[in-house]
Every structure is written in C-alpha cells, then in structure tokens.
C-alpha atoms as a PDB file:
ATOM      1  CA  UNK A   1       1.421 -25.265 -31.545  1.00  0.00           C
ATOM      2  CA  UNK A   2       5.213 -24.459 -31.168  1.00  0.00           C
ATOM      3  CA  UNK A   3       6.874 -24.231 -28.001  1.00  0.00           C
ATOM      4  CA  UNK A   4       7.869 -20.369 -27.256  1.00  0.00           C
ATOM      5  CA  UNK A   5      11.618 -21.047 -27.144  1.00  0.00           C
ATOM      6  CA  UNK A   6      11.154 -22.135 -30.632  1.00  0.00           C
ATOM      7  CA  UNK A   7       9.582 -19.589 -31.919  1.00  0.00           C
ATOM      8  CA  UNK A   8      11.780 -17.045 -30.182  1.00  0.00           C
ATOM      9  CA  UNK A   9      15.097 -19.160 -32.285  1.00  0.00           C
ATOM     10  CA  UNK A  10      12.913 -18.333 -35.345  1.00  0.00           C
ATOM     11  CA  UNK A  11      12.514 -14.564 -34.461  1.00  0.00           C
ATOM     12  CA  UNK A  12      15.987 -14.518 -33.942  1.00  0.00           C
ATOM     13  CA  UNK A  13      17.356 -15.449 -36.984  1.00  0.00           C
ATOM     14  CA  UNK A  14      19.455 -13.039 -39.193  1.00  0.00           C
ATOM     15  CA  UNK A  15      16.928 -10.872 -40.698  1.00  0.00           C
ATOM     16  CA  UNK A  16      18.759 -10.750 -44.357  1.00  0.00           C
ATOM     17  CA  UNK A  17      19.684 -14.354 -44.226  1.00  0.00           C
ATOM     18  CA  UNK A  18      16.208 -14.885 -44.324  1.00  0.00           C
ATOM     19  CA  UNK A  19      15.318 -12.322 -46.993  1.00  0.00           C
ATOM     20  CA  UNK A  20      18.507 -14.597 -49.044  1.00  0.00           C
ATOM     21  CA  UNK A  21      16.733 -17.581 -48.306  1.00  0.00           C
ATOM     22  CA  UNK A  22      13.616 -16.228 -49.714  1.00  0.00           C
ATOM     23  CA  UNK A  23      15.563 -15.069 -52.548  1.00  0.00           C
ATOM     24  CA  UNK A  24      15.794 -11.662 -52.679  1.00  0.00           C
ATOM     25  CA  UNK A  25      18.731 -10.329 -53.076  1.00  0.00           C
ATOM     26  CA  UNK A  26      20.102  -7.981 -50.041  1.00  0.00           C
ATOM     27  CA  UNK A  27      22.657  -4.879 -50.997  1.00  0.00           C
ATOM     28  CA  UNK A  28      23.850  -3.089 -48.446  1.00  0.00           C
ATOM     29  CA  UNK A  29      21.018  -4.034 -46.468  1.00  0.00           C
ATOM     30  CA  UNK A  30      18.484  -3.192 -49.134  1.00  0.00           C
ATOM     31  CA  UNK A  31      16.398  -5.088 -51.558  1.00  0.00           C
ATOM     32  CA  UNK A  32      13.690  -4.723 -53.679  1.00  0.00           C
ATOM     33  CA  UNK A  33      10.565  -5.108 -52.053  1.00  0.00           C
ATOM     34  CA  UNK A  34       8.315  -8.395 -53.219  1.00  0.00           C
ATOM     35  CA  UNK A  35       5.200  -6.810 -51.772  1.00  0.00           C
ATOM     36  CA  UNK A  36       4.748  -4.064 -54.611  1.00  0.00           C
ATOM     37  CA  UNK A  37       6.091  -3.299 -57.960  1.00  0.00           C
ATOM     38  CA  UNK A  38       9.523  -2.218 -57.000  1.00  0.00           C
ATOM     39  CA  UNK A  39      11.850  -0.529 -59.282  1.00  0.00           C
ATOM     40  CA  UNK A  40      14.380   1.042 -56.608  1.00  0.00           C
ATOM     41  CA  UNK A  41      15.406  -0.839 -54.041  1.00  0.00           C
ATOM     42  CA  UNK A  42      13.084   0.687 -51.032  1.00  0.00           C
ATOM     43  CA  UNK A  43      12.904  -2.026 -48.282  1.00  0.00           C
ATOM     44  CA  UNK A  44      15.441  -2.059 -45.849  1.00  0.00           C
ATOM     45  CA  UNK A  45      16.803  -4.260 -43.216  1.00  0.00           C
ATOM     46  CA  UNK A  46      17.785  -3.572 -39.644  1.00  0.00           C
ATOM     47  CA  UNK A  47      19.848  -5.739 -38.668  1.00  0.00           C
ATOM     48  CA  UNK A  48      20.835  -4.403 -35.050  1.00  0.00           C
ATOM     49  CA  UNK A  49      16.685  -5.058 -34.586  1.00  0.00           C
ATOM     50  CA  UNK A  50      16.452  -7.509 -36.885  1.00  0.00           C
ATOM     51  CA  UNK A  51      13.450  -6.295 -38.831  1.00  0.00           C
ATOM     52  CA  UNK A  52      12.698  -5.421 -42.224  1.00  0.00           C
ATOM     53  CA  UNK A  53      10.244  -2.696 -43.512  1.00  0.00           C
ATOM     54  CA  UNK A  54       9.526  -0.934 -46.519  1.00  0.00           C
ATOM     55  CA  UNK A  55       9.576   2.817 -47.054  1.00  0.00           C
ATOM     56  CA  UNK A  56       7.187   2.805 -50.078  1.00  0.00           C
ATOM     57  CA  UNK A  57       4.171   0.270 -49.176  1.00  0.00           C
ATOM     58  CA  UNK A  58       4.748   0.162 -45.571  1.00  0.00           C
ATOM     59  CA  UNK A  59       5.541  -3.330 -45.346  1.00  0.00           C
ATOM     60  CA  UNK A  60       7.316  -4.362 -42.499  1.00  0.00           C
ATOM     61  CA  UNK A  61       7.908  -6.946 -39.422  1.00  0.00           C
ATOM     62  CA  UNK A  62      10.652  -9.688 -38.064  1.00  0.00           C
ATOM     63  CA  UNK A  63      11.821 -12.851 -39.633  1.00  0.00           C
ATOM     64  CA  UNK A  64       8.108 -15.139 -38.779  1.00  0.00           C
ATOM     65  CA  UNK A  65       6.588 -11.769 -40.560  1.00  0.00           C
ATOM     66  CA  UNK A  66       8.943 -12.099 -43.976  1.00  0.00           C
ATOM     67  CA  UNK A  67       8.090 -15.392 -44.339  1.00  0.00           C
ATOM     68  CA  UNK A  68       4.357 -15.142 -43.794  1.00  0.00           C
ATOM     69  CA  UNK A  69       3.472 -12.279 -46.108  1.00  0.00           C
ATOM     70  CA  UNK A  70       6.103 -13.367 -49.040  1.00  0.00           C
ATOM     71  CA  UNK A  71       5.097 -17.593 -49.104  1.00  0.00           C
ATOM     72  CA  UNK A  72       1.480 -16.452 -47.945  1.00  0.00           C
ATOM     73  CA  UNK A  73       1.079 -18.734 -44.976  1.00  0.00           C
ATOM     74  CA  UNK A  74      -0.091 -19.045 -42.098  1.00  0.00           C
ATOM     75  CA  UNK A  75       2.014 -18.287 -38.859  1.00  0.00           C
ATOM     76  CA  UNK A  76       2.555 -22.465 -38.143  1.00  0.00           C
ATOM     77  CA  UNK A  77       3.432 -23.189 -41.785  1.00  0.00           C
ATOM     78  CA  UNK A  78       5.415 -19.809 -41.611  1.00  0.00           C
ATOM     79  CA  UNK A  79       7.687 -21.539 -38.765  1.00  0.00           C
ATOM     80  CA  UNK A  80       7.942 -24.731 -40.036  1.00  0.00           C
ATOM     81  CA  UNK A  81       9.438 -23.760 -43.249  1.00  0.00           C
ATOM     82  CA  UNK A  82      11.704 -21.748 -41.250  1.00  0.00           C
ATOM     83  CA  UNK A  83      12.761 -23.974 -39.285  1.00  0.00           C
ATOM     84  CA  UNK A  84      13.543 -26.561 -42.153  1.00  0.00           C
ATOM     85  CA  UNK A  85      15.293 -24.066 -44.149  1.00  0.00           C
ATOM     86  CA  UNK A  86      17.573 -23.419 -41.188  1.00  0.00           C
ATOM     87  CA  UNK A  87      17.474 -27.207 -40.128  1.00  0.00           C
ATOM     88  CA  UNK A  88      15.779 -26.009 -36.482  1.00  0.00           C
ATOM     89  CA  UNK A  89      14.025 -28.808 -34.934  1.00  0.00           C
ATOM     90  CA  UNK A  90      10.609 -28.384 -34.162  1.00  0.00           C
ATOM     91  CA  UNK A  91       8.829 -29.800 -31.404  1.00  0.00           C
ATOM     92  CA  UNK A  92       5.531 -29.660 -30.883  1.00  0.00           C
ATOM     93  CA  UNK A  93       4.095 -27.487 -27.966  1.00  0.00           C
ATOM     94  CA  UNK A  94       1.706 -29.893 -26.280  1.00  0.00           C
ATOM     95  CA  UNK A  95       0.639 -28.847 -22.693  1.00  0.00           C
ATOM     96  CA  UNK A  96       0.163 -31.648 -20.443  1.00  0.00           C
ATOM     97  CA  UNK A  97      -3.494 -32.352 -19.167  1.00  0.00           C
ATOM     98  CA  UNK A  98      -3.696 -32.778 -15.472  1.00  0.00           C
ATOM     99  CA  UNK A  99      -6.203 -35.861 -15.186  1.00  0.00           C
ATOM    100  CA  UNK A 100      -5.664 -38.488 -17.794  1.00  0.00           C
ATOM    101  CA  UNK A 101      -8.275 -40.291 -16.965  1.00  0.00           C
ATOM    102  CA  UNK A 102     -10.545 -37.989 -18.549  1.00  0.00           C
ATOM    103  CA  UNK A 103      -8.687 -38.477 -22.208  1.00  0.00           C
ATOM    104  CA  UNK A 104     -10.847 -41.541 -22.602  1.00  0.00           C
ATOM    105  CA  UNK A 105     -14.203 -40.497 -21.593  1.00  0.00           C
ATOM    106  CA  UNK A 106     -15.649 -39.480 -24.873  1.00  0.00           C
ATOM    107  CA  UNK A 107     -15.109 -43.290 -26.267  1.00  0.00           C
ATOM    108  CA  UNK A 108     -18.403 -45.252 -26.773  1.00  0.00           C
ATOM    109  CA  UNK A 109     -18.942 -48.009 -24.401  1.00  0.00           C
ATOM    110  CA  UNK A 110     -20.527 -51.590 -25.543  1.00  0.00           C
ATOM    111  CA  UNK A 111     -23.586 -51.909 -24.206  1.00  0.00           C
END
C-alpha cells in the first residue's frame, strides 16, 4: 500500500500534464475523450480543481482516476505508473506491528 502523502503528490499533479502523458492531446483545456467514440472534443479539464470530466459519457475524476480508467488498472498499478512517469519515488506504506515477536510464530518447529 502507498503511504497517503504519496498518493496525495499523485492527486496533485497537473491534471492536463497527465492527460499529455497519456497522450491525448489537450487544446485549450479540451481533448477528445478516450472513453467513447469522440468526434468533438467534449472532455474538459479543470485545472483550478484539477479534474477532468466529460460532458458526453459522463466520465470524470482526478489525476489517480485518468490513469485508472484509460491504462485499465488497478488503483496501485494506477500510482505506480504515475509515479514513474513523473519520476516520484514510491515507498511502500508498511505499518509497523507492535510485538515482533509474534512475526515468527506461524514457522514450524522441529520436533
């Protein structure tokens, strides 16, 4: 899991640069929409709220969203290609256990 500072960089990230990086091309904060047959440019960004949404299939969301629903991943893989395509390093979100001497009690013993 990723750690929620992150995954807020991720959300963060310039809505159209993202859309670029996906490769759609962004006009004056419009582009045709990859999520139906588009013939007129109908999904628009926002960049002052840095989402994206599309007037014709109703498509919409922030950056995390984009990538999901264009690559078709999952929200992890979603954030890791992200974060390589904006060379954000990603740790690992691993919470720390509070008695570590039960980590090894599920190892056989010899008997």
């Amino acid at each position: 899991m990723l750690d929620k500072s992150t995954i807020q960089q991720l959300r963060d990230l310039p809505i159209e640069g993202v859309a670029e990086r996906l490769g759609l091309r962004v006009t004056r904060h419009k582009s045709l929409c990859p999520f139906h047959d588009d013939h007129h440019a109908s999904m628009t960004y926002s960049t002052s709220r840095n989402i994206y949404r599309c007037f014709a299939c109703g498509a919409h969301g922030g950056t995390i969203d984009l990538v999901m629903r264009h690559l078709r991943k999952d929200f992890p893989d979603a954030c890791r290609w992200l974060a390589d395509s904006t060379n954000i390093i990603v740790e690992e979100y691993n919470p720390k256990t509070q008695n570590s001497k039960f980590d090894n009690s599920t190892s056989a013993q010899p008997t």
